[in-house]
PDB file of N, CA and C in Angstrom:
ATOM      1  N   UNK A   1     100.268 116.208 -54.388  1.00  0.00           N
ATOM      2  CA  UNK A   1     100.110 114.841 -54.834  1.00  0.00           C
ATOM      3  C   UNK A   1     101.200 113.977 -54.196  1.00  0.00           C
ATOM      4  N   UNK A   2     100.894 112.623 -53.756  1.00  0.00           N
ATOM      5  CA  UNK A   2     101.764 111.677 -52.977  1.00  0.00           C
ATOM      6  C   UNK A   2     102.210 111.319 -53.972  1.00  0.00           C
ATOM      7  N   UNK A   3     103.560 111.237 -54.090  1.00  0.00           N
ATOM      8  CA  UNK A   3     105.312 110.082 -54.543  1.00  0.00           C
ATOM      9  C   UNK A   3     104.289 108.642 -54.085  1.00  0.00           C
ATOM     10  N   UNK A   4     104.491 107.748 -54.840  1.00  0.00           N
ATOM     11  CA  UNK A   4     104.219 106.752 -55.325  1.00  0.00           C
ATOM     12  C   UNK A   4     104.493 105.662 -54.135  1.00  0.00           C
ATOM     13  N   UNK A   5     105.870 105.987 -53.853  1.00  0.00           N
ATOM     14  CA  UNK A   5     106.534 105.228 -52.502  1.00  0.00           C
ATOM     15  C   UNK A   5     105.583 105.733 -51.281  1.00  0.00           C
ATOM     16  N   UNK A   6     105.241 107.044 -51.504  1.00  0.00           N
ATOM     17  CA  UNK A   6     104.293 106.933 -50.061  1.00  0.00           C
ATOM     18  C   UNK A   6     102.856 106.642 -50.084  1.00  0.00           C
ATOM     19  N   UNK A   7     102.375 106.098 -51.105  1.00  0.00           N
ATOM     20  CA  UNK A   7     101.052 105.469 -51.058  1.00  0.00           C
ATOM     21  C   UNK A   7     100.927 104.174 -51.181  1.00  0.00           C
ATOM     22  N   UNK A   8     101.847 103.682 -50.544  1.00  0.00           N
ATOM     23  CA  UNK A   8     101.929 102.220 -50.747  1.00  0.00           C
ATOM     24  C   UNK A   8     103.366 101.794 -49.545  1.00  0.00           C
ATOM     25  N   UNK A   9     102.504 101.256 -48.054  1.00  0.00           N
ATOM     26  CA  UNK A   9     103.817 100.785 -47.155  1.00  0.00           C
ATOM     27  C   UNK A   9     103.304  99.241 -46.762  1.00  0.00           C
ATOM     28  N   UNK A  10     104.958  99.123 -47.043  1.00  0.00           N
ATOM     29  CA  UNK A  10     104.906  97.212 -46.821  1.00  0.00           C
ATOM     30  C   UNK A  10     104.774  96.875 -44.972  1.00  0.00           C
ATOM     31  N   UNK A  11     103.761  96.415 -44.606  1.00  0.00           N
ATOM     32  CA  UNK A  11     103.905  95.938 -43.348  1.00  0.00           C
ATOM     33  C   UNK A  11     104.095  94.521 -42.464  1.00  0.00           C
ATOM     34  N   UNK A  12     104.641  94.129 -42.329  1.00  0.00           N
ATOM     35  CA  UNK A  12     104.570  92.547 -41.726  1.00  0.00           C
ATOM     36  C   UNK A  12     104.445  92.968 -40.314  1.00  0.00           C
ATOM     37  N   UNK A  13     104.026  91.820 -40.129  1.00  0.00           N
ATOM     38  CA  UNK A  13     103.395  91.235 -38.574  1.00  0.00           C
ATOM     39  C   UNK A  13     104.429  90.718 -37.957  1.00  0.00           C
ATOM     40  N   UNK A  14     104.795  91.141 -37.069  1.00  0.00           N
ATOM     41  CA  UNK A  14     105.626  90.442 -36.058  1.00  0.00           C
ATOM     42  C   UNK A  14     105.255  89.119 -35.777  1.00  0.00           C
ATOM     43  N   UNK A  15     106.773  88.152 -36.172  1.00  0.00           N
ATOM     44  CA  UNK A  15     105.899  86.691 -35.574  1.00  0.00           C
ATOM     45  C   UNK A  15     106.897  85.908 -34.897  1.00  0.00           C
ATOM     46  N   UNK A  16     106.646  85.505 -34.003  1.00  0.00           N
ATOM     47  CA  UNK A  16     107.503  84.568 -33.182  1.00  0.00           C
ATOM     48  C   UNK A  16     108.431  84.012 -34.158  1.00  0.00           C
ATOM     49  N   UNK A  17     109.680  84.023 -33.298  1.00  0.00           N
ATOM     50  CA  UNK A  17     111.061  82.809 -34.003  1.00  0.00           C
ATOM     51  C   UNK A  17     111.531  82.263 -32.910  1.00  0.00           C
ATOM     52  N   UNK A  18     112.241  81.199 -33.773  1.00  0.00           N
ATOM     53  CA  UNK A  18     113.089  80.431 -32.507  1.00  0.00           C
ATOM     54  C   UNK A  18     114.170  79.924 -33.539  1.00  0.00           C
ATOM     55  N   UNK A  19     115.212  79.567 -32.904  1.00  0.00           N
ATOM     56  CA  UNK A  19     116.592  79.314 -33.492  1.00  0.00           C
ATOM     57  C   UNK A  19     116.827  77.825 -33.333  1.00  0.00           C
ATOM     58  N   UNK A  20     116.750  77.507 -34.520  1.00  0.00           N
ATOM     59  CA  UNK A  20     117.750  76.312 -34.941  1.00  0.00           C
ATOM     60  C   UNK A  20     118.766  76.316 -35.240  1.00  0.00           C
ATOM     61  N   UNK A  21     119.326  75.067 -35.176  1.00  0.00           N
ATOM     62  CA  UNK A  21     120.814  74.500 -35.331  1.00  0.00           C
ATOM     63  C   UNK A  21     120.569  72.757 -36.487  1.00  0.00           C
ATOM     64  N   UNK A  22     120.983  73.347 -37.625  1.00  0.00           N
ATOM     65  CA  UNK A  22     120.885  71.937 -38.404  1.00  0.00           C
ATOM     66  C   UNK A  22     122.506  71.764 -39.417  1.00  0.00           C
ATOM     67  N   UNK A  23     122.526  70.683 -39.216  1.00  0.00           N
ATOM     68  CA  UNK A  23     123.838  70.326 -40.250  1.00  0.00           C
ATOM     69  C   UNK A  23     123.852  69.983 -41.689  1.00  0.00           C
ATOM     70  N   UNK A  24     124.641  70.791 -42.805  1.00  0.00           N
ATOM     71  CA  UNK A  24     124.228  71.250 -43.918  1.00  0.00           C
ATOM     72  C   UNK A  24     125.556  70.914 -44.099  1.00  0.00           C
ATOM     73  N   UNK A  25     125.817  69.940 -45.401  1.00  0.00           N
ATOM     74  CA  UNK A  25     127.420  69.518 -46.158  1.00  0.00           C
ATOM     75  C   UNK A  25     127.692  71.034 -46.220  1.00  0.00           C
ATOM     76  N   UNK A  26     128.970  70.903 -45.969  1.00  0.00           N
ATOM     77  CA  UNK A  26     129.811  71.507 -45.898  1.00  0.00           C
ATOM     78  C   UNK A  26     130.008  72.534 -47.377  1.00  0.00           C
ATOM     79  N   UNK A  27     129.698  71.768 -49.551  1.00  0.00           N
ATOM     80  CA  UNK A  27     129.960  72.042 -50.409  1.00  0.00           C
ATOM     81  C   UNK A  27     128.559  72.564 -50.527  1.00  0.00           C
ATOM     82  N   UNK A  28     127.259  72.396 -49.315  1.00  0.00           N
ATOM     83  CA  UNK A  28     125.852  72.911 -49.693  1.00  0.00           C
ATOM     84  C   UNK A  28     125.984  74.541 -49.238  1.00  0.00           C
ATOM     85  N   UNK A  29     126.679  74.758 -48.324  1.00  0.00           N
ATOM     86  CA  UNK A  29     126.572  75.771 -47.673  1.00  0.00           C
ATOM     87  C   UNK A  29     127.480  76.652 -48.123  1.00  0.00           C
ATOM     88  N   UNK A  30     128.566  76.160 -49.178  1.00  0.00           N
ATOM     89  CA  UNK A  30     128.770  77.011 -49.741  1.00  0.00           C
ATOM     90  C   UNK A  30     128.267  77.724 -50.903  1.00  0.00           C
ATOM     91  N   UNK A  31     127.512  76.985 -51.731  1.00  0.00           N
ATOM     92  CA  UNK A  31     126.815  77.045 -52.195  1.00  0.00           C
ATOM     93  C   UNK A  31     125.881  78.235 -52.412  1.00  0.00           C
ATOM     94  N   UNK A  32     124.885  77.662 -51.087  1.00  0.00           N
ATOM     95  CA  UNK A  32     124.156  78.863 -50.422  1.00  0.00           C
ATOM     96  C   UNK A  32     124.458  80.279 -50.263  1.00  0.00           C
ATOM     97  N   UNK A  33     125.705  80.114 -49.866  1.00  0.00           N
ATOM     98  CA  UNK A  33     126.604  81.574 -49.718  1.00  0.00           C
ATOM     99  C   UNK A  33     126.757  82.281 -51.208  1.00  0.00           C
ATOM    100  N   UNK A  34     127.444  81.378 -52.204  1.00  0.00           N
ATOM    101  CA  UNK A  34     127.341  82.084 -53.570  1.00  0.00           C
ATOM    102  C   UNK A  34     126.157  82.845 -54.387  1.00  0.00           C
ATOM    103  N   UNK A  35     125.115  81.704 -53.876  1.00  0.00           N
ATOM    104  CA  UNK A  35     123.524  82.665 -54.209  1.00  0.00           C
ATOM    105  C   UNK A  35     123.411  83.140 -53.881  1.00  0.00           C
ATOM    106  N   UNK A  36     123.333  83.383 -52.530  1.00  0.00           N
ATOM    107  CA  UNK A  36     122.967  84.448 -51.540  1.00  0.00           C
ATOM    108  C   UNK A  36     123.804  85.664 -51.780  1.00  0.00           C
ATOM    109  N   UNK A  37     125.003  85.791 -52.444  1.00  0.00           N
ATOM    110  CA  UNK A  37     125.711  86.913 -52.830  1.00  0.00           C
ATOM    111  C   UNK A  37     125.327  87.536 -54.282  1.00  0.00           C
ATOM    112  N   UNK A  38     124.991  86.391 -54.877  1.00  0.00           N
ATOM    113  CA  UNK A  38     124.847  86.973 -56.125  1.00  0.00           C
ATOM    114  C   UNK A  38     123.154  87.837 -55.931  1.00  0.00           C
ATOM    115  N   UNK A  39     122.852  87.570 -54.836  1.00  0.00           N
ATOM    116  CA  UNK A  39     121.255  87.859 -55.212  1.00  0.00           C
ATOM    117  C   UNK A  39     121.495  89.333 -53.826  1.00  0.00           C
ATOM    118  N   UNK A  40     122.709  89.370 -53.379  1.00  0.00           N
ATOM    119  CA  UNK A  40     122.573  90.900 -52.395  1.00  0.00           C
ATOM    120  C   UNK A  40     121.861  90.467 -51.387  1.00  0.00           C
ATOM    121  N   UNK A  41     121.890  89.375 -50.475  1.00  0.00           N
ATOM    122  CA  UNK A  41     121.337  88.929 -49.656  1.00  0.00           C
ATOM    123  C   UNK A  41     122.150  88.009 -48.287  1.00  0.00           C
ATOM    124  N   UNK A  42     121.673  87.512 -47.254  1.00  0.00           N
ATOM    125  CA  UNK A  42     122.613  87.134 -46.697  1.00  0.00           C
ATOM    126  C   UNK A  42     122.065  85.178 -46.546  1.00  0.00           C
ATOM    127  N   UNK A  43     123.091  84.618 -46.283  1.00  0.00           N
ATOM    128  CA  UNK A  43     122.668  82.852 -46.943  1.00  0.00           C
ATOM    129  C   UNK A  43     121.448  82.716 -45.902  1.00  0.00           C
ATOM    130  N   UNK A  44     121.650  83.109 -44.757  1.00  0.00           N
ATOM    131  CA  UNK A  44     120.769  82.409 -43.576  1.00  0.00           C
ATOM    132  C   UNK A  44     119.037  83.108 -44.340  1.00  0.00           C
ATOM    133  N   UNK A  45     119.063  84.867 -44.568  1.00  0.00           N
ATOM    134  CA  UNK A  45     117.999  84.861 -45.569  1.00  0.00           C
ATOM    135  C   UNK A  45     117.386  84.329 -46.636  1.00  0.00           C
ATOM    136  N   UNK A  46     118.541  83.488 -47.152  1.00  0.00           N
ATOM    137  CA  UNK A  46     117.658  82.511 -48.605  1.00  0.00           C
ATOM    138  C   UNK A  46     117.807  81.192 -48.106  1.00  0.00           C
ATOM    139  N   UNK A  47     118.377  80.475 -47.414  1.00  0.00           N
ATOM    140  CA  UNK A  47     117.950  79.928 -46.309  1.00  0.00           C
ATOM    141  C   UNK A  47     116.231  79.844 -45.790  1.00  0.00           C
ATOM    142  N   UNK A  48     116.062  80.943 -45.331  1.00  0.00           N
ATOM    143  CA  UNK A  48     114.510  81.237 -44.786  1.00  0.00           C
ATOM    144  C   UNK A  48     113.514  81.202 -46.082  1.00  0.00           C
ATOM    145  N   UNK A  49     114.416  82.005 -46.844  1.00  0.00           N
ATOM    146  CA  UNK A  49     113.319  81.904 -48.382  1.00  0.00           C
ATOM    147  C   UNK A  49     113.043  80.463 -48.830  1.00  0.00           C
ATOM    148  N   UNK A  50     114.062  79.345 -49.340  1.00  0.00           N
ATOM    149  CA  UNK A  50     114.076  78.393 -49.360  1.00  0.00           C
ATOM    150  C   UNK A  50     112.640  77.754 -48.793  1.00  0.00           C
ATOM    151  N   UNK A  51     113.166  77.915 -47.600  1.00  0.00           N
ATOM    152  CA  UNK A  51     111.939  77.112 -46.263  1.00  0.00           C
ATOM    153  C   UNK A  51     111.085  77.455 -46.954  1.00  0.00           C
ATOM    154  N   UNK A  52     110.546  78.839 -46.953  1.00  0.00           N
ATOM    155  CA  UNK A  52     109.119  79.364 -47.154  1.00  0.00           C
ATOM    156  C   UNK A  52     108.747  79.056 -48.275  1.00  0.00           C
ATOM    157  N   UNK A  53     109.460  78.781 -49.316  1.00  0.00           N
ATOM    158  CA  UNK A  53     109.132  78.855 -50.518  1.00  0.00           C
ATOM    159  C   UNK A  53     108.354  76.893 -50.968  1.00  0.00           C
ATOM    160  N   UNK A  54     109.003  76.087 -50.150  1.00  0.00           N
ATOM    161  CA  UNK A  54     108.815  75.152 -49.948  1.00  0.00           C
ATOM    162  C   UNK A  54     107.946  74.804 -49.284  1.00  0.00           C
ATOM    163  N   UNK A  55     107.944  75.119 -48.263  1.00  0.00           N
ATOM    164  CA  UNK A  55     106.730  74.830 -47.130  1.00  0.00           C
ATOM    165  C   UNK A  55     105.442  74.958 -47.924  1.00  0.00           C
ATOM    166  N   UNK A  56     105.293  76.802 -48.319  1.00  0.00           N
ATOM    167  CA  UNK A  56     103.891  76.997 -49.077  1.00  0.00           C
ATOM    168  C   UNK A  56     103.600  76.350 -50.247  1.00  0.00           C
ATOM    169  N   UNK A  57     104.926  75.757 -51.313  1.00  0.00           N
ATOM    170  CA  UNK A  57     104.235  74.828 -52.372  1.00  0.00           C
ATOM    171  C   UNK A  57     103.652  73.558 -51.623  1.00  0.00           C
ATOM    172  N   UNK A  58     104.071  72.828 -50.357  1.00  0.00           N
ATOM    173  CA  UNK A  58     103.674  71.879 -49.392  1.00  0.00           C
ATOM    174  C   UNK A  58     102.719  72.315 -48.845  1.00  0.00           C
ATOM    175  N   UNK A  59     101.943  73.398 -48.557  1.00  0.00           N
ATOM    176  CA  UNK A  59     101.131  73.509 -47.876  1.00  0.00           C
ATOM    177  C   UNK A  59      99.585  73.548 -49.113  1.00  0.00           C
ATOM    178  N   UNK A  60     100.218  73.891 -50.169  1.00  0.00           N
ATOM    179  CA  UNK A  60      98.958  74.730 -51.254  1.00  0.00           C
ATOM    180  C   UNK A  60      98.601  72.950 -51.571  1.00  0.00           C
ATOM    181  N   UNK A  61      99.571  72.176 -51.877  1.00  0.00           N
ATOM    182  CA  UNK A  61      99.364  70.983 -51.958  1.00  0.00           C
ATOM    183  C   UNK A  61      98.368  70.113 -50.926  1.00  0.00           C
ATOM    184  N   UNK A  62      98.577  69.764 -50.261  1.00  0.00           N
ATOM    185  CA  UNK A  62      98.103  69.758 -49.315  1.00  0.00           C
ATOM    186  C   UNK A  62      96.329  70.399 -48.893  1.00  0.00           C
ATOM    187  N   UNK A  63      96.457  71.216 -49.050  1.00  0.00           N
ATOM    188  CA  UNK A  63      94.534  71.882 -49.484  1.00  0.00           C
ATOM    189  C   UNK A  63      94.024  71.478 -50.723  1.00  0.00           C
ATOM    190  N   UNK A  64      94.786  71.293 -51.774  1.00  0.00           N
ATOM    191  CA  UNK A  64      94.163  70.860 -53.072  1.00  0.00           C
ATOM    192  C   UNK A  64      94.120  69.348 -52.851  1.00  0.00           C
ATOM    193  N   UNK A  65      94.660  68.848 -52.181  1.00  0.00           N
ATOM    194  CA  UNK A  65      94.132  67.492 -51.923  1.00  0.00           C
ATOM    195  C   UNK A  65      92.887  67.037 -50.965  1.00  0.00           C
ATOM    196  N   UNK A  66      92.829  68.075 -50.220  1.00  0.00           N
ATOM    197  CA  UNK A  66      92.069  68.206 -49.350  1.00  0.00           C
ATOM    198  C   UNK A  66      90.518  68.153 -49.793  1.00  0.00           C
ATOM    199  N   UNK A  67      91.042  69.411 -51.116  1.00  0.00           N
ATOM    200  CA  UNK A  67      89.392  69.996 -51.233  1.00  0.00           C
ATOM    201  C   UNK A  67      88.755  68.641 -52.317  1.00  0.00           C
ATOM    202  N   UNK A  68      90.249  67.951 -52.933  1.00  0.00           N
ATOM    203  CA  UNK A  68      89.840  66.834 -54.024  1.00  0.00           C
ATOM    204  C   UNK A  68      89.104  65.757 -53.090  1.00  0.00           C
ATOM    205  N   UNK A  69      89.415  65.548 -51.841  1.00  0.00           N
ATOM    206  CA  UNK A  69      88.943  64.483 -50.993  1.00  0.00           C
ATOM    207  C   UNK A  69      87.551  64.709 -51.264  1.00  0.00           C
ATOM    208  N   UNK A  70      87.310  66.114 -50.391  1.00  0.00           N
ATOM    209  CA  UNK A  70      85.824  66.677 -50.140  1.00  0.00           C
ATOM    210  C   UNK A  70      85.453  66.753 -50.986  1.00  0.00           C
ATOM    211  N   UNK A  71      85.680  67.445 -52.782  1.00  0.00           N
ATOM    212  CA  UNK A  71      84.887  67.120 -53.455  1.00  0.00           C
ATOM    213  C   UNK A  71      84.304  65.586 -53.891  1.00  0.00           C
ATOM    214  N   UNK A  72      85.326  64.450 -53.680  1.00  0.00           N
ATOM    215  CA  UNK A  72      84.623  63.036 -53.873  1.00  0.00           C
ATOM    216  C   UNK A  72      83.605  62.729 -53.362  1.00  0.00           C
ATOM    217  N   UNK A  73      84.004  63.001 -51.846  1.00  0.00           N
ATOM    218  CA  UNK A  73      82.854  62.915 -50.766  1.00  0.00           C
ATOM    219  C   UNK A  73      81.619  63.275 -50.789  1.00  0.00           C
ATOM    220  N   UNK A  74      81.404  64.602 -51.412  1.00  0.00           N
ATOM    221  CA  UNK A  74      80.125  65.149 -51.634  1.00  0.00           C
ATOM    222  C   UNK A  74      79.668  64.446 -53.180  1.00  0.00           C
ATOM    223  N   UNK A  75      80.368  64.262 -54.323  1.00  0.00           N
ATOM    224  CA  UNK A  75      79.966  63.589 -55.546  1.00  0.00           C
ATOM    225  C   UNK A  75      79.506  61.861 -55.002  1.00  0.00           C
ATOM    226  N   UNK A  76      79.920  61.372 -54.192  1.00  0.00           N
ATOM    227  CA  UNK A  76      79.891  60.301 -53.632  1.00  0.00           C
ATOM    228  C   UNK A  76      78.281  60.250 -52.296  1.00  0.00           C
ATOM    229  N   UNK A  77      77.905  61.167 -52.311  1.00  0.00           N
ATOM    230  CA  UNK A  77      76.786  61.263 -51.721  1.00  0.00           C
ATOM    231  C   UNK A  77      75.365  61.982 -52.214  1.00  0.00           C
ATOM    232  N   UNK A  78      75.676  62.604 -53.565  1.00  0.00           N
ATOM    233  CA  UNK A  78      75.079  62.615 -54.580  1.00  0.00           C
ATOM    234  C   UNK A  78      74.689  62.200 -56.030  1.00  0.00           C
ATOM    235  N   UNK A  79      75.543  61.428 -55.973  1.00  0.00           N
ATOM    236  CA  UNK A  79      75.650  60.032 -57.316  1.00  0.00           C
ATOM    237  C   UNK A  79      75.767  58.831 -57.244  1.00  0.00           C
ATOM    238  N   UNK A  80      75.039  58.039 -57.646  1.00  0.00           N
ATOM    239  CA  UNK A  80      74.696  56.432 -57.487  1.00  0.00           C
ATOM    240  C   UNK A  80      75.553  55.538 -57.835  1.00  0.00           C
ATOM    241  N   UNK A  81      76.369  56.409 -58.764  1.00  0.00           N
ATOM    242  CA  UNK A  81      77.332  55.546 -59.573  1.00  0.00           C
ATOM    243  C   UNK A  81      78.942  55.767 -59.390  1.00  0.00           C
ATOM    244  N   UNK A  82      79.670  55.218 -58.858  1.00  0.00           N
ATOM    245  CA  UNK A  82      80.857  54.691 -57.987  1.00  0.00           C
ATOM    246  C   UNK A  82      81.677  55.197 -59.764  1.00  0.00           C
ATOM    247  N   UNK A  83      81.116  54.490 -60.930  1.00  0.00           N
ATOM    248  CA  UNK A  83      82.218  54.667 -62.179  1.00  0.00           C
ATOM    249  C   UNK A  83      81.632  56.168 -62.109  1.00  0.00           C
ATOM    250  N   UNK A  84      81.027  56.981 -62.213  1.00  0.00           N
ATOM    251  CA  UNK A  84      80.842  58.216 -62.584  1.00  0.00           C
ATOM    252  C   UNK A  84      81.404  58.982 -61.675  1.00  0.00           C
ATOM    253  N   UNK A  85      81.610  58.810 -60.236  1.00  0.00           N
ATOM    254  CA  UNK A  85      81.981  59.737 -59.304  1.00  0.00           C
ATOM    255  C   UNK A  85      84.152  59.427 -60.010  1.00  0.00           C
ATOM    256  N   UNK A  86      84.421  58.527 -59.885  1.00  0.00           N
ATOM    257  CA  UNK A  86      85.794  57.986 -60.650  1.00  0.00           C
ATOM    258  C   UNK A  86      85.981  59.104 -61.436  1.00  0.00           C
ATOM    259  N   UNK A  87      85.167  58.918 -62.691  1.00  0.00           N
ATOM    260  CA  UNK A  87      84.845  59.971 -64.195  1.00  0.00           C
ATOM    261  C   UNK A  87      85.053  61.393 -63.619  1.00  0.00           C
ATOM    262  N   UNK A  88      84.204  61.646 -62.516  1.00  0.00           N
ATOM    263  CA  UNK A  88      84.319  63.225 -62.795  1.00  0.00           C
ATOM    264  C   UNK A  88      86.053  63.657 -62.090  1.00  0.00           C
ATOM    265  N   UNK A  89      86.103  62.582 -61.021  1.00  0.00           N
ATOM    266  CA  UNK A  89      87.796  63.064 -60.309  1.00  0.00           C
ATOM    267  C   UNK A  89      88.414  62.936 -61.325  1.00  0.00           C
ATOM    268  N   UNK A  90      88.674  61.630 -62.029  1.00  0.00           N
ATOM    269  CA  UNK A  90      89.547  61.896 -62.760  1.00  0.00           C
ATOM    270  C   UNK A  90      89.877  62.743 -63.736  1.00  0.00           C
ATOM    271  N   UNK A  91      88.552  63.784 -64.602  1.00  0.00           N
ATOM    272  CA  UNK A  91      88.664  64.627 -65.038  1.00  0.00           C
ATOM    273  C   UNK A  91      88.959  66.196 -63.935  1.00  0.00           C
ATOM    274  N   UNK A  92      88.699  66.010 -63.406  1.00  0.00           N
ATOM    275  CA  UNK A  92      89.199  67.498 -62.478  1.00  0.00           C
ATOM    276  C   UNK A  92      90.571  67.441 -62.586  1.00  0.00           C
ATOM    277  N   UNK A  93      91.243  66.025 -61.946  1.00  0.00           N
ATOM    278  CA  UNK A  93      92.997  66.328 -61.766  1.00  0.00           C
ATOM    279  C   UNK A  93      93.474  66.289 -63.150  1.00  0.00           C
ATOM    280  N   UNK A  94      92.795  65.751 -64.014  1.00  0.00           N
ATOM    281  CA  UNK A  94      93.365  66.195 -65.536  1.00  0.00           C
ATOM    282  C   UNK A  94      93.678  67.147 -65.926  1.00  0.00           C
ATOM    283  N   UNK A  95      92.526  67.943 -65.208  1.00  0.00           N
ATOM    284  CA  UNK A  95      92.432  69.525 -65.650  1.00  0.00           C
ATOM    285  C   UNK A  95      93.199  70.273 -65.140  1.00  0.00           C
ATOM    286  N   UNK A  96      93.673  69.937 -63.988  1.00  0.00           N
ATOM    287  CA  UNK A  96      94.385  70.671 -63.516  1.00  0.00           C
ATOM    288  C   UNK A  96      96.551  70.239 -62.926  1.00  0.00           C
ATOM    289  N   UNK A  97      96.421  69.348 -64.071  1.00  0.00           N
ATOM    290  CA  UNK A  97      97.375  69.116 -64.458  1.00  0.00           C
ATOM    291  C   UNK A  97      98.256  69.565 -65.411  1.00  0.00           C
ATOM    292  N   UNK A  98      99.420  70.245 -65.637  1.00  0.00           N
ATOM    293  CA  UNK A  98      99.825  70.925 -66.241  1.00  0.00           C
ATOM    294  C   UNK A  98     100.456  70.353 -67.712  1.00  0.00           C
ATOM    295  N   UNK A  99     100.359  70.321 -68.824  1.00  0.00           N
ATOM    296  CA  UNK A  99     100.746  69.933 -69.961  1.00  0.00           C
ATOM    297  C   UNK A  99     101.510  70.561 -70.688  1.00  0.00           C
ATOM    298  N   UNK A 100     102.744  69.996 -71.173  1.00  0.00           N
ATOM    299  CA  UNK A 100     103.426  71.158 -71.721  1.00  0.00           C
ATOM    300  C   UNK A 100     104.194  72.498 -70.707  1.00  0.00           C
ATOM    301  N   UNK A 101     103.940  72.295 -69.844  1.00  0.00           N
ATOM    302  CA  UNK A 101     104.403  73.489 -69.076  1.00  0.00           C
ATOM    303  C   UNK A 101     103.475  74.373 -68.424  1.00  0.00           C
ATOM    304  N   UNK A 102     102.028  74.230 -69.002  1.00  0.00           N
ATOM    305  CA  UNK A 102     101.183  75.102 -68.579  1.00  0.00           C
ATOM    306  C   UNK A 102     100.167  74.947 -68.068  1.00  0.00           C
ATOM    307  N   UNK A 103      99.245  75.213 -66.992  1.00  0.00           N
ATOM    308  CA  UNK A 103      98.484  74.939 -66.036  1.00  0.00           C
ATOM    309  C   UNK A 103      97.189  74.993 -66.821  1.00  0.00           C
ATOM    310  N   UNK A 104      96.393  74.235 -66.872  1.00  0.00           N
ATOM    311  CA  UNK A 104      95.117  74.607 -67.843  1.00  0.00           C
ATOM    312  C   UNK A 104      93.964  75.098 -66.536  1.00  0.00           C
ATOM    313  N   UNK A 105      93.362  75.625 -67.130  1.00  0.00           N
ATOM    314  CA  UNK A 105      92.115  76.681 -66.334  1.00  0.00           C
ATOM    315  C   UNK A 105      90.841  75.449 -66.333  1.00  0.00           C
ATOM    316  N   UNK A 106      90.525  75.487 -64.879  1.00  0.00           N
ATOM    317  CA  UNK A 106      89.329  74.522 -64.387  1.00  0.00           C
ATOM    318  C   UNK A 106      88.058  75.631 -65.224  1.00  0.00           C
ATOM    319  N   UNK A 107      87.108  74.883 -65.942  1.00  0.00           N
ATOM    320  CA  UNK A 107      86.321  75.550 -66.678  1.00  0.00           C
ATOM    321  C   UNK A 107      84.875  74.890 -66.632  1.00  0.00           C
TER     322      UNK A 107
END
């Protein structure tokens, strides 16, 4: 029977980098360094996490606006009525607006 660790390997894809050079206050970067220690890591890695972590809430954004466009578009070419197509957007982003802290489920 396989150990647990060997039925399960993490793989990433090799992906192009390129090196920047950006200027970061001086009290930010230290900063950075303190997290980055407390978390067993090195700053330029949470650094990268940072980015990524940002980028993809910018990017997920970004498609949900997208798909809100397209859904108007298509309600807007199947409904006569300009206040009803309004009605239904504005209930979608309601819905999926978080209240209290918590994301309510499109239903």
């Amino acid at each position: 029977m396989k150990k647990a660790e060997e039925e399960f390997e993490l793989r990433f894809r090799p992906r192009a980098v390129e090196a920047v050079s950006i200027e970061i206050p001086t009290d930010t970067l230290e900063s950075l360094k303190k997290v980055a220690a407390s978390r067993d890591m090195s700053y330029q890695a949470l650094l990268r996490f940072y980015i990524g972590q940002g980028l993809r809430q910018d990017l997920a954004k970004m498609f949900a606006d997208r798909v809100l466009e397209t859904t108007a578009e298509v309600l807007t070419r199947h409904l006569q009525s300009e206040k009803e197509v309004s009605a239904i957007m504005q209930e979608i982003r309601e819905a999926g607006t978080p209240s209290s802290g918590e994301q309510k489920p499109l239903t």
